[in-house]
Protein backbone atom coordinates (compact mmCIF):
# COMPACT_ATOMS: atom_id res chain seq x y z
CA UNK A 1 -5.28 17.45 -6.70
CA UNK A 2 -8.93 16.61 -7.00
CA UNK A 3 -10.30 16.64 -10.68
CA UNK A 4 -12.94 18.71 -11.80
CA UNK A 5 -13.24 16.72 -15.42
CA UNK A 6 -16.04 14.07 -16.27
CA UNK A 7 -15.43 10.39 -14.85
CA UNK A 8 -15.00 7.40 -16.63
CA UNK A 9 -18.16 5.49 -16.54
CA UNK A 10 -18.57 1.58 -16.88
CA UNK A 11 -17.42 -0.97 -19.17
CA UNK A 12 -20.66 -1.99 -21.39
CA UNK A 13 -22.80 -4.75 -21.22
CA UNK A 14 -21.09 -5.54 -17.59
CA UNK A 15 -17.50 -6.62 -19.00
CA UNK A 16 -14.60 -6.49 -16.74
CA UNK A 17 -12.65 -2.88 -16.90
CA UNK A 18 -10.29 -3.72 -13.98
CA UNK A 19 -9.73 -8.05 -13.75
CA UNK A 20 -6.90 -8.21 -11.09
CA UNK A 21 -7.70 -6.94 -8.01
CA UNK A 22 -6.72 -6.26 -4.49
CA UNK A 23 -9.43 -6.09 -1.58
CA UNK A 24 -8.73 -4.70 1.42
CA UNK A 25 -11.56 -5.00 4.23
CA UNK A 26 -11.03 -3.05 7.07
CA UNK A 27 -12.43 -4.62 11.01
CA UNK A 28 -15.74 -2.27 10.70
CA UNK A 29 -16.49 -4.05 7.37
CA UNK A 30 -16.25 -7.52 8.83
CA UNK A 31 -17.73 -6.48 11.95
CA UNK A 32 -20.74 -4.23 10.89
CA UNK A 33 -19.65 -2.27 14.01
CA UNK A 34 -20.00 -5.00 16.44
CA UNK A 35 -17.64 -7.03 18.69
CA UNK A 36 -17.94 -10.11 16.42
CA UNK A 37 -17.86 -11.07 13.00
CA UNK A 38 -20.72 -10.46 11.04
CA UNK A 39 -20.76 -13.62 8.86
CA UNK A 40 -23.55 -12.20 6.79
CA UNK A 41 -21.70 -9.29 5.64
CA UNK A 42 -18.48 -11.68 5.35
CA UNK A 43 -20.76 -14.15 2.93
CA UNK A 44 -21.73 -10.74 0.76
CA UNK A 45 -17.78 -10.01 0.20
CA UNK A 46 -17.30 -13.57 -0.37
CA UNK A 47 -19.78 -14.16 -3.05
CA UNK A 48 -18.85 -10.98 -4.77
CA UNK A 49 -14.91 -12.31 -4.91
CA UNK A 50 -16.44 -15.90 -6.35
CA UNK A 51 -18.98 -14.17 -8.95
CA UNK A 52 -15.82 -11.76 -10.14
CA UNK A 53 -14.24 -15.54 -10.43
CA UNK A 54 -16.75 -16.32 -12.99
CA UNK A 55 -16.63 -13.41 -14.82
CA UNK A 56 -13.23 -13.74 -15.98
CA UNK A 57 -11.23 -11.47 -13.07
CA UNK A 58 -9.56 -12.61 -10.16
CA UNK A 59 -9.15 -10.95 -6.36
CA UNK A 60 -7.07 -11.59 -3.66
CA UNK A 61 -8.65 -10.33 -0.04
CA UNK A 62 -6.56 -8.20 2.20
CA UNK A 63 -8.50 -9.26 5.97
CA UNK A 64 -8.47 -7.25 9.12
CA UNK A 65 -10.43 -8.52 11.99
CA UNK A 66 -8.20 -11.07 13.69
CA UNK A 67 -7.90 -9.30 17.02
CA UNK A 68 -11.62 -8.43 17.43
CA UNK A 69 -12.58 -11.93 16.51
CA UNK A 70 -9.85 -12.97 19.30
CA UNK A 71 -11.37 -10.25 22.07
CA UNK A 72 -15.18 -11.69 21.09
CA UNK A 73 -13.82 -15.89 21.97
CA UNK A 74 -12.01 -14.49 25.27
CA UNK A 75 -15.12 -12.97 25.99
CA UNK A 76 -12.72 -9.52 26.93
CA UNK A 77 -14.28 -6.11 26.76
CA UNK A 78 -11.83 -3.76 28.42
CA UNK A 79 -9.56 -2.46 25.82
CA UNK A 80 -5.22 -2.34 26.09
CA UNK A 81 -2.91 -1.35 24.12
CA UNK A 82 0.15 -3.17 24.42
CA UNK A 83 1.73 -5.69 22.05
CA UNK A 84 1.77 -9.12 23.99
CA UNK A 85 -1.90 -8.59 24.66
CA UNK A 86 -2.95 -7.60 21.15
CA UNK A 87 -0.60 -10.33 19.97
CA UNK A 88 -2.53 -12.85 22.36
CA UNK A 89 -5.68 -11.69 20.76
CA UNK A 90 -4.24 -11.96 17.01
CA UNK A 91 -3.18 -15.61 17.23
CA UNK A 92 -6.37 -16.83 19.33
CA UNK A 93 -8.83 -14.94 16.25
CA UNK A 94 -6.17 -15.63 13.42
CA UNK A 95 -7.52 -19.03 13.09
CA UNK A 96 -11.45 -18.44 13.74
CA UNK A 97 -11.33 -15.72 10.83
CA UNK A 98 -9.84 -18.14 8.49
CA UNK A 99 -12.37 -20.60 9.47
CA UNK A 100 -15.21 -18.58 8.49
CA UNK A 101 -13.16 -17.32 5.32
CA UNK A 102 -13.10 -21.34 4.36
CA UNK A 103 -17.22 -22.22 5.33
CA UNK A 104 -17.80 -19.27 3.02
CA UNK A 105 -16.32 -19.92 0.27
CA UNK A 106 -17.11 -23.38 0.20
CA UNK A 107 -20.24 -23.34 -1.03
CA UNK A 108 -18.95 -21.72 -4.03
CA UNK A 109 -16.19 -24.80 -4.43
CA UNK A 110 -13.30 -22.09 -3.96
CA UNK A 111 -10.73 -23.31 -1.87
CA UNK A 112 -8.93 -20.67 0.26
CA UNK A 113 -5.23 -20.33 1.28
CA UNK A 114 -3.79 -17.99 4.27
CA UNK A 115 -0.78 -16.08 3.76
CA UNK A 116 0.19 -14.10 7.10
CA UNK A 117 3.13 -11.41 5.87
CA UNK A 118 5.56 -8.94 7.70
CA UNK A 119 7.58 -5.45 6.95
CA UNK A 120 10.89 -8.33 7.55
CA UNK A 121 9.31 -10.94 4.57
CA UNK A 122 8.79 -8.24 2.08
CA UNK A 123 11.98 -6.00 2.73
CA UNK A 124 14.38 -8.48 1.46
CA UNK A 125 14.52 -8.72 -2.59
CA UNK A 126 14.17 -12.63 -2.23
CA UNK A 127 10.79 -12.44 0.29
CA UNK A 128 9.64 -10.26 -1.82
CA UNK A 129 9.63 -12.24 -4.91
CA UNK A 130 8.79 -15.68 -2.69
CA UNK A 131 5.14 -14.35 -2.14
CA UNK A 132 4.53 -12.63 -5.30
CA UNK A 133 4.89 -16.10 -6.73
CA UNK A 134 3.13 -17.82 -4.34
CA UNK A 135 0.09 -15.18 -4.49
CA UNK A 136 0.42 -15.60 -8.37
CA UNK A 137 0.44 -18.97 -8.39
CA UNK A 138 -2.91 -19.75 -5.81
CA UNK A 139 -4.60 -17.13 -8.46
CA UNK A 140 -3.71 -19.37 -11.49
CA UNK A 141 -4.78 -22.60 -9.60
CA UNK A 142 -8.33 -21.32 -8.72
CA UNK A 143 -7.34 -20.67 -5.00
CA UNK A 144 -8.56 -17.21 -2.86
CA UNK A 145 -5.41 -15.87 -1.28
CA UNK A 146 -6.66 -14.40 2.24
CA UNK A 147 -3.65 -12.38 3.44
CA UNK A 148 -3.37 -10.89 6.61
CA UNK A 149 -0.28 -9.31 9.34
CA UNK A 150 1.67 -11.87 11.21
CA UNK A 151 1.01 -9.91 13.98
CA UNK A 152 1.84 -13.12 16.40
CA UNK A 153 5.32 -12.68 15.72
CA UNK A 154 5.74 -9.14 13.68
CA UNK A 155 6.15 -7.05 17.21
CA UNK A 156 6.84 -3.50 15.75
CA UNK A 157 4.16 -3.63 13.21
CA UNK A 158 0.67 -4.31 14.26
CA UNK A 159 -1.26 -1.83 13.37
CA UNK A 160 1.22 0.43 13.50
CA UNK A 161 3.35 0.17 9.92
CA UNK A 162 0.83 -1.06 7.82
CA UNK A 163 -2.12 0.68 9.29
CA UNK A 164 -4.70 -1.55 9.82
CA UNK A 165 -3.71 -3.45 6.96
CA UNK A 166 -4.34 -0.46 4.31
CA UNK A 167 -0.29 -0.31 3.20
CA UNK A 168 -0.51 -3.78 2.81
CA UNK A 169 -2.92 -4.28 1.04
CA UNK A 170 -1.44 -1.63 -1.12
CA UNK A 171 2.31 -3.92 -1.59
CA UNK A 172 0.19 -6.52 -2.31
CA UNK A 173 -1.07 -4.50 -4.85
CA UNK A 174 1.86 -4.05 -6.46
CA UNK A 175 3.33 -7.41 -5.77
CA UNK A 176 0.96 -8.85 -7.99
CA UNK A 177 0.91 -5.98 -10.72
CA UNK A 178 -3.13 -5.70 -9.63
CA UNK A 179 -4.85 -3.63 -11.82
CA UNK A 180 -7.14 -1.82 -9.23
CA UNK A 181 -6.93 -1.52 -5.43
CA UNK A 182 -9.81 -1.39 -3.70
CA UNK A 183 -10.10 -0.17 0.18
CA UNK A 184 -13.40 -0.82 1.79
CA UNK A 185 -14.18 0.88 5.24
CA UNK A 186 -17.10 2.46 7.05
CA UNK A 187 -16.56 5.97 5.11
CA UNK A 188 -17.65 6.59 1.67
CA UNK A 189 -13.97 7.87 0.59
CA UNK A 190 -12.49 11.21 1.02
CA UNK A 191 -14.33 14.22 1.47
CA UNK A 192 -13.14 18.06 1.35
CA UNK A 193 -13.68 18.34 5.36
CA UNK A 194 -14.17 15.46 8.43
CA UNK A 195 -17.97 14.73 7.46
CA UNK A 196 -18.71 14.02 11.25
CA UNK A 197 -17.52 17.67 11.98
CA UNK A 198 -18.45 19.82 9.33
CA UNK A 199 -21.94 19.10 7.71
CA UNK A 200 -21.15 20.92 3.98
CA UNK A 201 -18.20 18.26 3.41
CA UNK A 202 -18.51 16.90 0.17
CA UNK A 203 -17.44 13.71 -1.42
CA UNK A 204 -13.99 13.79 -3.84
CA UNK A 205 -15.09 11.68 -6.53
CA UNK A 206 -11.70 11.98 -8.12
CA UNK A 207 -8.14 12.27 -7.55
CA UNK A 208 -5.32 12.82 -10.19
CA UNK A 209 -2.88 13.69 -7.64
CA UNK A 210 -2.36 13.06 -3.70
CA UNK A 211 -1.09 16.54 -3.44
CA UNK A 212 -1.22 18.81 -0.41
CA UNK A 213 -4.38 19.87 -0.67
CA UNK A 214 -5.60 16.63 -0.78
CA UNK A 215 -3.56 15.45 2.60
CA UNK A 216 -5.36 18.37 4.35
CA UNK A 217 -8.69 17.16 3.23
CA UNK A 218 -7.74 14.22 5.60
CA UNK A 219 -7.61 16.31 8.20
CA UNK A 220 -3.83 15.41 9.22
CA UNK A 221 -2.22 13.10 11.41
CA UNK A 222 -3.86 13.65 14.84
CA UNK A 223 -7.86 14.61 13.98
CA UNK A 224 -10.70 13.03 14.46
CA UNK A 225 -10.78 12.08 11.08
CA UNK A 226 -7.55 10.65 11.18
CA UNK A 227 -8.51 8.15 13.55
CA UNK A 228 -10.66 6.72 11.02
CA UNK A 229 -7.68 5.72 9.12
CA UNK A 230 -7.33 8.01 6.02
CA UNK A 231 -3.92 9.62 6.40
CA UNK A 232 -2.74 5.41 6.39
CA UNK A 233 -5.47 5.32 2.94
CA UNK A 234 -3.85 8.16 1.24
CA UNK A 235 -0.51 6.34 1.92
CA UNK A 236 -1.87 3.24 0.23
CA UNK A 237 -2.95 5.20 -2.67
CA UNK A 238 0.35 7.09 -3.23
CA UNK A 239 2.33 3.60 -3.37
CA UNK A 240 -0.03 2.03 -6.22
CA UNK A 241 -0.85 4.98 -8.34
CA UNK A 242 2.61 5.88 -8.64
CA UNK A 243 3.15 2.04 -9.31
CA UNK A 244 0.51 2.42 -12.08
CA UNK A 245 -2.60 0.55 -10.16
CA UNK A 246 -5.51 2.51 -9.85
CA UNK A 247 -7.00 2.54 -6.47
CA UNK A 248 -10.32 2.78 -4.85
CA UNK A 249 -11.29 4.31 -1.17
CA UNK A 250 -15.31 3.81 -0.30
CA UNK A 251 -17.90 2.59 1.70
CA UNK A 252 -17.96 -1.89 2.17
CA UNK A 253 -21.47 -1.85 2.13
CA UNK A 254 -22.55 -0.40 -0.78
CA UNK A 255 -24.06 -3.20 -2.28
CA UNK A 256 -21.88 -5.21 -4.80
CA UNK A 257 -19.16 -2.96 -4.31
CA UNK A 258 -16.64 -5.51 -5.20
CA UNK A 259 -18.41 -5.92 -8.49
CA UNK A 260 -19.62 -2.69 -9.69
CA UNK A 261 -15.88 -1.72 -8.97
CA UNK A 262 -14.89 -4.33 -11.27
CA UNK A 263 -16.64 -3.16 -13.82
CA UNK A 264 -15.35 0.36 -13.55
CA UNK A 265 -18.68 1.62 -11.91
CA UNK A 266 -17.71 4.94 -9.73
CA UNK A 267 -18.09 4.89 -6.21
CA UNK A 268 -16.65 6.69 -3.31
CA UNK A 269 -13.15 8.11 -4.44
CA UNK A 270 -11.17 7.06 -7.35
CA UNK A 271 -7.12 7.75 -7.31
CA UNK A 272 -5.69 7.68 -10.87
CA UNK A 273 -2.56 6.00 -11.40
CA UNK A 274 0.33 8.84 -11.59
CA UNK A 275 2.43 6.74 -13.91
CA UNK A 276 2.94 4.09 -16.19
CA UNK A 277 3.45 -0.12 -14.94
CA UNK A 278 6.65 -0.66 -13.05
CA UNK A 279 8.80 -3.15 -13.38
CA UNK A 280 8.78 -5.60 -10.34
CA UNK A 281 12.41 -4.04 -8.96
CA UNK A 282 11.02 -0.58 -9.27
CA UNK A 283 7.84 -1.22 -7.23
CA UNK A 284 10.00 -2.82 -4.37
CA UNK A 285 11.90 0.00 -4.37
CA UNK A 286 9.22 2.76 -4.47
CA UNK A 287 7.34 0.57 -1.36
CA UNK A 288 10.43 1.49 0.90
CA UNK A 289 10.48 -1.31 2.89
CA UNK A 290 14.05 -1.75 1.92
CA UNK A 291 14.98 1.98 2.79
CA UNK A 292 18.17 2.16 4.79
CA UNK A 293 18.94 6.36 5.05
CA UNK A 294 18.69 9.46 2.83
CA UNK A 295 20.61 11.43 0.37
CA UNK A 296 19.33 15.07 0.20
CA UNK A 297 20.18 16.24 -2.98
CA UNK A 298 20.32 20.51 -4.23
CA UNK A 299 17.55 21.87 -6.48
CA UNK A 300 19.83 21.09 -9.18
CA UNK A 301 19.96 17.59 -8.96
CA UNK A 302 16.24 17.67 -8.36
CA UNK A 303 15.71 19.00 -11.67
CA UNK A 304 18.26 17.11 -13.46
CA UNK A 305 16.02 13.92 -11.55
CA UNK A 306 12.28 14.88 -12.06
CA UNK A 307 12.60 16.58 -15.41
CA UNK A 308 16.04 15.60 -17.22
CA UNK A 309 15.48 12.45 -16.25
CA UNK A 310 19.07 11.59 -15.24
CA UNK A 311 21.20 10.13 -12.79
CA UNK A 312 22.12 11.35 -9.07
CA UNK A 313 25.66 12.07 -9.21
CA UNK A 314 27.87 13.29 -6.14
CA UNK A 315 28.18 16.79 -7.18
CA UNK A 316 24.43 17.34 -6.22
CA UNK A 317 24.05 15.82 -3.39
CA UNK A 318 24.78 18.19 0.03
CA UNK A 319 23.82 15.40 2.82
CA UNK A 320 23.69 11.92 4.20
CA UNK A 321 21.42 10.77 6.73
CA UNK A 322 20.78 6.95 8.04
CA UNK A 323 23.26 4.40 7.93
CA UNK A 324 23.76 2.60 4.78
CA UNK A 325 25.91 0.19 2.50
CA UNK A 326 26.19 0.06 -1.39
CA UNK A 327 23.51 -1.43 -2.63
CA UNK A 328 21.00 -0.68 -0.14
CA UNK A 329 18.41 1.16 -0.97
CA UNK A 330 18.26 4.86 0.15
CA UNK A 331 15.20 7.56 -0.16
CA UNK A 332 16.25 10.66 -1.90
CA UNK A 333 14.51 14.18 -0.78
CA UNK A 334 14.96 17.65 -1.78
CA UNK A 335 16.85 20.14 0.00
CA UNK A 336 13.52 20.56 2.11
CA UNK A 337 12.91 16.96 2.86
CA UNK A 338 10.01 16.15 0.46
CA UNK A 339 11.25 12.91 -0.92
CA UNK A 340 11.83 12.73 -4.57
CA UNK A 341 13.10 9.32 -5.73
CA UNK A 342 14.13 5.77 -4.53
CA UNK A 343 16.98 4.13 -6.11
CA UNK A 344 20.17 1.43 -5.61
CA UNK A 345 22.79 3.55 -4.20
CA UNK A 346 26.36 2.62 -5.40
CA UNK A 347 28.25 4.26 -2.48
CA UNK A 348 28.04 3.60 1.49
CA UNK A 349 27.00 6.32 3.95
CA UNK A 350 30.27 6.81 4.78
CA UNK A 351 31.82 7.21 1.04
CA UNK A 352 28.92 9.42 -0.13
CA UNK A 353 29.76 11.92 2.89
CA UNK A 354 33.11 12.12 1.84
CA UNK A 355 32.61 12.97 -1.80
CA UNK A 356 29.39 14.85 -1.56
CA UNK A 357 29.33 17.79 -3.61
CA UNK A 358 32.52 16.85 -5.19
CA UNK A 359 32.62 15.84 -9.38
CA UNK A 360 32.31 12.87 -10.92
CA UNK A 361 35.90 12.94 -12.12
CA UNK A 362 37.54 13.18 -8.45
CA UNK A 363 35.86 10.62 -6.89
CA UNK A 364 38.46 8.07 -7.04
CA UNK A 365 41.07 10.62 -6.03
CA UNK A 366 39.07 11.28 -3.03
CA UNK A 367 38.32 7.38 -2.42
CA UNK A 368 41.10 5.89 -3.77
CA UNK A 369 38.92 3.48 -5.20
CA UNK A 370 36.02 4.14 -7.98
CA UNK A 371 32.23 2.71 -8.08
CA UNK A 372 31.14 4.56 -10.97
CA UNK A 373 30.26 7.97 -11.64
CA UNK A 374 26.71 7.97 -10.10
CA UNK A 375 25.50 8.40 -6.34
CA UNK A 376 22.40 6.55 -7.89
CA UNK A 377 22.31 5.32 -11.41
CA UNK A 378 18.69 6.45 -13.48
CA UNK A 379 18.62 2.60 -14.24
CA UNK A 380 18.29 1.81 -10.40
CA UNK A 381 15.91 4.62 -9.32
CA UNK A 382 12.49 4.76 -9.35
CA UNK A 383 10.43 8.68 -8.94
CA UNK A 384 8.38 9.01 -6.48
């Protein structure tokens, strides 16, 4: 749902409104469009991320461009699109990006450290927490995270799950409760209609809800538009406004974007959180990473979920999907798929089938044993 209201203009006097951020630069950004990296436009993102140092805020950079840095030192043009190849072209550019990353910031005496994550690191509880406190604890010591894919050795992923790094860069976001998101690419942000097709398109300077009107603004999952990566943007945007972050989606080379952003300046499209902070469990949950099936629940239980704020209990739920344990982590939808809810569920697949539908008070009749009264306690759930 695009607002219509007045936006929130600038801190004064240049103060910091958002100090915690998450940059994601997209290939194009680092690129300018070529082949190679542009080490110019790398040294303006670079200096913006050192001067928000000084100011009192702190960023951690989300990278693309490993693969077209590889494809530019192997001198290959044609293009494929299997995984060994692009996986060839990941690890030869990994370490040439990072290189240039560390001349960079140099000059500024900011030391940088490389973190290379997968979908398999962050799924478990444990990963997850590992590299929250290692990303936490490189900010407190003065040192520029630069996180990329392991795309080397994560097969099913690159480019594929975390879409050219925008989901990412979006559970980095909320691994290190960031207090703004900001996705830099070659578009100015979301516009009403594909701006390369349809001339009266018009910039959405606001979101206050990623709604259905606002996925069809993105012109779907097989457009033109979409190949520029905004159905993957809106994705990011759902995970950290409903995790509280507010999130950014513009053009990289508006000058001193990094900085103006900081400072609460508005440019390109601005996605208002949808909710309060999360606790840490909550946010892992809502990423679903973790996500092992799916409970479909009546409209009852929806209600009783989204606006009676209670558990799921195995009178409303009328199917099982996916194959699951208890305590894995299970989406829960609607009677018409639209997912509602992530949460802890305290029976298998196989138990919940069994008692689905049936009350509270007959579940360890049915069972012969008895995990509590809840499909999903409230206390282990998190709305999507």
């Amino acid at each position: 749902m695009a607002s219509k209201g007045p936006t929130a203009g600038p801190t004064k006097g240049g103060a910091l409104k958002y100090r915690r951020g998450v940059v994601k630069a997209g290939t194009g950004i680092l690129t300018g469009g070529k082949d190679y990296l542009d080490e110019a436009a790398m040294a303006g993102l670079v200096r913006q991320v050192a001067e928000l140092r000084k100011a009192g805020g702190e960023a951690i950079l989300v990278t693309s461009g490993a693969m077209a840095t590889g494809r530019h030192i192997l001198g290959i043009t044609h293009r494929r699109r299997d995984i060994p190849f692009r996986q060839v072209l990941s690890a030869v550019g990994q370490s040439r990006l990072m290189q240039v990353y560390e001349q960079l910031f140099a000059p500024h005496g900011i030391h940088v450290a490389q973190a290379l994550l997968t979908r398999g690191v962050l799924s478990e509880r444990l990963g997850y927490l590992n590299v929250r406190n290692v990303l936490l604890s490189l900010l407190e010591m003065g040192v520029a995270p630069i996180v990329n894919e392991n795309d080397v050795v994560a097969v099913e992923e690159i480019g594929e799950k975390f879409g050219d790094n925008d989901r990412l860069s979006a559970l980095v976001a909320t691994l290190v409760d960031a207090d703004l998101l900001a996705i830099l690419s070659d578009i100015e942000g979301l516009h009403t209609a594909d701006p390369h097709l349809d001339p009266t398109a018009t910039l959405v300077r606001r979101v206050e809800e990623i709604d259905e009107s606002i996925e069809e603004m993105a012109g779907g999952r097989h457009g033109f538009y979409s190949q520029g990566g905004m159905p993957t943007k809106l994705e990011a945007a759902r995970l950290t406004t409903a995790s509280g972050i507010a999130t950014v989606i513009c053009s990289g080379s508006e000058p001193d974007v990094v900085l103006r952003l900081a400072r609460g300046e508005e440019i390109g499209t601005l996605f208002l959180p949808t909710a309060s902070r999360m606790e840490s469990r909550k946010r892992w949950m809502l990423s679903g990473l973790s996500t092992r099936g799916e409970i479909r629940v009546d409209a009852g239980a929806v209600r009783a979920l989204t606006t009676g704020h209670g558990s799921l209990l195995p009178a409303g739920v009328v199917d099982v999907r996916g194959e699951f344990q208890r305590g894995d982590i299970v989406t829960i939808a609607g009677p018409g798929g639209e997912r509602i809810a992530c949460g802890i569920t305290n029976y298998g697949c196989d138990d919940l089938a069994r008692i689905k539908g049936t009350r509270s008070t007959d579940v360890q009749a049915a069972l012969g044993y008895f995990y509590g009264a809840e499909a999903v306690h409230r206390n282990n759930m998190a709305l999507l």
